[in-house]
C-alpha atoms as a PDB file:
ATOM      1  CA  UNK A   1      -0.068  -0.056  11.111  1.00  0.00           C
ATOM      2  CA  UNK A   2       1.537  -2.880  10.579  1.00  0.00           C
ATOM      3  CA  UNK A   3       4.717  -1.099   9.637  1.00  0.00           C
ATOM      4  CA  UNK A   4       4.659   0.709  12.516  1.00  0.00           C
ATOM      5  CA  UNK A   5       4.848  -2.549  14.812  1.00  0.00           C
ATOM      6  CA  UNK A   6       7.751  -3.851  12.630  1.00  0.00           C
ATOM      7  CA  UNK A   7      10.193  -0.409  13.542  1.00  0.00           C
ATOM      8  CA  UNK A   8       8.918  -0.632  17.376  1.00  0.00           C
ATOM      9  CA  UNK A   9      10.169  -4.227  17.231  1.00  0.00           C
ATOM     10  CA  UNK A  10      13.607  -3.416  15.118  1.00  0.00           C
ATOM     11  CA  UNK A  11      14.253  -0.503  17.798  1.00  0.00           C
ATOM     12  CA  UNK A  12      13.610  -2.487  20.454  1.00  0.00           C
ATOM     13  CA  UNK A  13      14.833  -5.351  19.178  1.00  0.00           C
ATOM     14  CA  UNK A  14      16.983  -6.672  22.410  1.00  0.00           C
ATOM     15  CA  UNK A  15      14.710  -6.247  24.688  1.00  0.00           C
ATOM     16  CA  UNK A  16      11.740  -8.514  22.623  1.00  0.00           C
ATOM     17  CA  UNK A  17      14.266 -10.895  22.373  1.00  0.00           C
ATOM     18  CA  UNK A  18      15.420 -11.175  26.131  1.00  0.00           C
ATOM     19  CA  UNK A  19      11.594 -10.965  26.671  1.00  0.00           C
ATOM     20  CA  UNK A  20      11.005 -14.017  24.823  1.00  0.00           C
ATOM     21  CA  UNK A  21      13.747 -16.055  26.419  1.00  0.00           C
ATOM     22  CA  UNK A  22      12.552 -15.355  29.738  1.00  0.00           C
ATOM     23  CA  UNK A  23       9.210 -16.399  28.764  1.00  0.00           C
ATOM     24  CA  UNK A  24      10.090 -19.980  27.266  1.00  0.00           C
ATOM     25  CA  UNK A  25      12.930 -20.066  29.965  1.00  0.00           C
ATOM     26  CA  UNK A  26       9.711 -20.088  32.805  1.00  0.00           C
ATOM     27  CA  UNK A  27       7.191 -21.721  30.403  1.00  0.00           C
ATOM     28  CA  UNK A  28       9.875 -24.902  30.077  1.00  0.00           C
ATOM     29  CA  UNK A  29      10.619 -25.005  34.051  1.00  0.00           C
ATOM     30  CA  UNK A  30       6.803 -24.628  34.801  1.00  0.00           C
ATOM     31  CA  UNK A  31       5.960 -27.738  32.192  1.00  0.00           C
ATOM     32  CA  UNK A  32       9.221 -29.747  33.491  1.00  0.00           C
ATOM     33  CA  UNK A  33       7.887 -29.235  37.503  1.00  0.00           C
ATOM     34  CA  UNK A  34       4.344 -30.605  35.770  1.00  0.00           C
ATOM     35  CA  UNK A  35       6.117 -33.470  34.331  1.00  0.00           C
ATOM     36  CA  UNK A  36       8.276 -34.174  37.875  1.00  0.00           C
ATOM     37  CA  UNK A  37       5.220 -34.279  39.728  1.00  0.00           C
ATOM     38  CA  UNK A  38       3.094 -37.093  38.055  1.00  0.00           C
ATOM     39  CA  UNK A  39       6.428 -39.584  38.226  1.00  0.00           C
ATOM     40  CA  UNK A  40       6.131 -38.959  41.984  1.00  0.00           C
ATOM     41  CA  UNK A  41       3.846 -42.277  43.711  1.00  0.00           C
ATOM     42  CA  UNK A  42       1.833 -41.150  47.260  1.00  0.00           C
ATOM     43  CA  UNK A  43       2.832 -41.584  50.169  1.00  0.00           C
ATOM     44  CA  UNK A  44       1.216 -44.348  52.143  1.00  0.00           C
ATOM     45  CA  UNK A  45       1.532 -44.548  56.338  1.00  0.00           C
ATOM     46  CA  UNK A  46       1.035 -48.013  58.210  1.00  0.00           C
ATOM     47  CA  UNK A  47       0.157 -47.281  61.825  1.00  0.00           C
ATOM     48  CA  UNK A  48       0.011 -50.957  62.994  1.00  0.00           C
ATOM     49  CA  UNK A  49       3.578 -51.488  62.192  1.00  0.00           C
ATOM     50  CA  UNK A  50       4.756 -48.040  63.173  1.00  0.00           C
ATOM     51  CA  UNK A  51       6.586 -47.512  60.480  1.00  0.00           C
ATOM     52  CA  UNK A  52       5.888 -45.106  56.809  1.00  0.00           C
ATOM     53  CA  UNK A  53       6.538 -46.124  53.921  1.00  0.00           C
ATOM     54  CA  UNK A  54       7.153 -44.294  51.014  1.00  0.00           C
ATOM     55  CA  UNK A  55       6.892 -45.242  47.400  1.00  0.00           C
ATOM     56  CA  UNK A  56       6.640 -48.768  48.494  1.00  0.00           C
ATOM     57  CA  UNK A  57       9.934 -49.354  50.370  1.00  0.00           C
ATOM     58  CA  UNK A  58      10.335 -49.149  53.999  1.00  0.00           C
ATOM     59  CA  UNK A  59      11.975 -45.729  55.043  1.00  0.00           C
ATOM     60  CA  UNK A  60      14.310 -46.748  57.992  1.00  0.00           C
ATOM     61  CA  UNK A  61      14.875 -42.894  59.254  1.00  0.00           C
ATOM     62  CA  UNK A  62      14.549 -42.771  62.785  1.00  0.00           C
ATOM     63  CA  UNK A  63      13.486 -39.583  62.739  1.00  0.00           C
ATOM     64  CA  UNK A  64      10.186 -40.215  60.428  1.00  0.00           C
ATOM     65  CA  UNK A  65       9.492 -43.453  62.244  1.00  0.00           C
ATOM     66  CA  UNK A  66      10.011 -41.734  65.576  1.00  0.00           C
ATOM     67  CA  UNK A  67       7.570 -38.904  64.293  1.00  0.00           C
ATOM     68  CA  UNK A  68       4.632 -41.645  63.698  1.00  0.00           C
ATOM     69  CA  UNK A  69       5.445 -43.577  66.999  1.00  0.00           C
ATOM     70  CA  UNK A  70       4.596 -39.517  68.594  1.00  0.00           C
ATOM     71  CA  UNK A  71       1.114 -39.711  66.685  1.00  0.00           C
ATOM     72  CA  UNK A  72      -0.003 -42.984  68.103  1.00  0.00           C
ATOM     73  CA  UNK A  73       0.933 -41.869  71.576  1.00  0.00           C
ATOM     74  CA  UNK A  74      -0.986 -39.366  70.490  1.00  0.00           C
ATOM     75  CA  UNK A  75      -3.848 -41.069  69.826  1.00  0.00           C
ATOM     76  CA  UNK A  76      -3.982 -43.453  73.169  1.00  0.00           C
ATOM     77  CA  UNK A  77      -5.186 -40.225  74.658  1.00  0.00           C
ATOM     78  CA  UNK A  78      -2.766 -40.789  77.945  1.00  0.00           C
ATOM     79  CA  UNK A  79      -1.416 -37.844  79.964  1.00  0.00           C
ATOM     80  CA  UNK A  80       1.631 -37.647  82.521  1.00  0.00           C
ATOM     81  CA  UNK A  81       2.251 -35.618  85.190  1.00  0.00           C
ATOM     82  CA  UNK A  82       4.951 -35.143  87.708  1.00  0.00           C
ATOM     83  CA  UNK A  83       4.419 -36.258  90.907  1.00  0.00           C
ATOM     84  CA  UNK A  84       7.055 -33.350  92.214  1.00  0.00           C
ATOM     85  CA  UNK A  85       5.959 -30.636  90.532  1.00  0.00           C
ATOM     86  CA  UNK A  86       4.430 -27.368  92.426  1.00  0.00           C
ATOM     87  CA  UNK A  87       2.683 -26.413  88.886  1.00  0.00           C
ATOM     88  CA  UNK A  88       0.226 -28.817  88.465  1.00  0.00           C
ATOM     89  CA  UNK A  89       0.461 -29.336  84.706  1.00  0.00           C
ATOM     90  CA  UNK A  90      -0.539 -32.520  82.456  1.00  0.00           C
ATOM     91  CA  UNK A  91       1.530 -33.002  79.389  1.00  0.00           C
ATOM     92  CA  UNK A  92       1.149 -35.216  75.972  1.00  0.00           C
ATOM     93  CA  UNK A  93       3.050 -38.349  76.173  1.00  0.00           C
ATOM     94  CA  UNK A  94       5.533 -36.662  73.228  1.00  0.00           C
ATOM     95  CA  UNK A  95       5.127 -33.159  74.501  1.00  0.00           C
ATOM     96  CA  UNK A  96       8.920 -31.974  75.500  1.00  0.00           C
ATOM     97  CA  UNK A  97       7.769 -31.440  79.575  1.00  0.00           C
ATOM     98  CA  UNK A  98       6.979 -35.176  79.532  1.00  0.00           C
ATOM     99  CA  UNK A  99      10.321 -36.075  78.079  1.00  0.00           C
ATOM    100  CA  UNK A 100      11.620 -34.325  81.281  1.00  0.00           C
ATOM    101  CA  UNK A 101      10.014 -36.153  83.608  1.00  0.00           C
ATOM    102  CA  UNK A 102      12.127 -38.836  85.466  1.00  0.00           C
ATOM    103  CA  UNK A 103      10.495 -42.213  85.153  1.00  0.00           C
ATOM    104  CA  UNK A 104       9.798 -42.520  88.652  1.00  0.00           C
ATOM    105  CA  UNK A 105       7.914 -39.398  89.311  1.00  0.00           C
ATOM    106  CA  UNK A 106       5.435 -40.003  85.898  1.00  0.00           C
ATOM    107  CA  UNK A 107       1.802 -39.883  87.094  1.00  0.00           C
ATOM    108  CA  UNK A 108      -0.122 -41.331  84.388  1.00  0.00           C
ATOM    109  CA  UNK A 109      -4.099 -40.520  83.466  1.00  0.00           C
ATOM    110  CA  UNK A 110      -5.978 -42.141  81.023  1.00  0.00           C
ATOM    111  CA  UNK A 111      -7.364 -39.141  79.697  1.00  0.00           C
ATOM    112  CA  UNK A 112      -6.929 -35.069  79.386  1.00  0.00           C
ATOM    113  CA  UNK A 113     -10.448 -35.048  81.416  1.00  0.00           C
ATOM    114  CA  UNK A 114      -9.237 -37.153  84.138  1.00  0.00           C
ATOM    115  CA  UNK A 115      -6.815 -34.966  84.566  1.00  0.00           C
ATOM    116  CA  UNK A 116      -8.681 -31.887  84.487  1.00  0.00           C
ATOM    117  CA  UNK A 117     -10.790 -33.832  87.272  1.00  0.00           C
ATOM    118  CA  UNK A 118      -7.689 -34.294  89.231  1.00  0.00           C
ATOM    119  CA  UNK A 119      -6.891 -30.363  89.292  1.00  0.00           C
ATOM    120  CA  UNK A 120      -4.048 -30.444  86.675  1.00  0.00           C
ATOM    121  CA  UNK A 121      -4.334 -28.036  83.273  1.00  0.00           C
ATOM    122  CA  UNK A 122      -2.185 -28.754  79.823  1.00  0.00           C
ATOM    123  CA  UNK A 123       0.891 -27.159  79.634  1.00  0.00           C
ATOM    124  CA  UNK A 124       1.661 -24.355  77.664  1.00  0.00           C
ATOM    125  CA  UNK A 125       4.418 -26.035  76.094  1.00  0.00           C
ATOM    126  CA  UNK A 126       1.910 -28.613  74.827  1.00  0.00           C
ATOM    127  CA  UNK A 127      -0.164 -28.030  71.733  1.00  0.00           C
ATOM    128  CA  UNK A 128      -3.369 -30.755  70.516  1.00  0.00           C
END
């Protein structure tokens, strides 16, 4: 028997070989990725300041501060709707219709219901 497993691995010696490799190659890169992970600290977010940081140091990227700045908008639970639209659609405060609106035509409602109650629906360009 076990000469028989010793000529299967002489004849096919190349391809045991290349098999091997590729399984430390993965194996090593699996175990590295492991290793990577628990140096990384969490990430912590600071609503009352508006800001995220990350790691401990303030990240200054507009585009991550402007992205938690949209989720406490969020939150207040205000609508806006145009005073010259036809359509009569409500839209999120971050919601891209709302960026639209001229300053001087935003209707504001305290709340999606209020809204409802005023004959407006959400947009379908607005998601929750």
């Amino acid at each position: 028997m076990i000469p028989k497993i010793i000529h299967g691995v002489k004849s096919h010696q190349y391809e045991v070989f290349l098999a091997f490799c590729m399984l430390f190659v993965g194996l090593i890169g699996y175990n590295l990725g492991k290793i990577q992970a628990l140096k990384q600290a969490p990430i912590s977010i600071s609503n009352n300041e508006a800001a995220i940081y990350i790691a401990g140091e303030k990240n200054e990227n507009p585009e991550i501060v402007s992205q938690a700045a949209k989720t406490q908008k969020r939150r207040d639970g205000k609508v806006v709707v145009s005073k010259k639209a036809t359509s009569k659609k409500y839209h999120f405060p971050d919601c891209q219709g709302a960026l639209k609106i001229k300053e001087e035509n935003k209707l504001w409602f305290e709340n999606e219901v209020a809204a409802q109650k005023a004959g407006y629906t959400l947009a379908g360009n607005c998601t929750r």
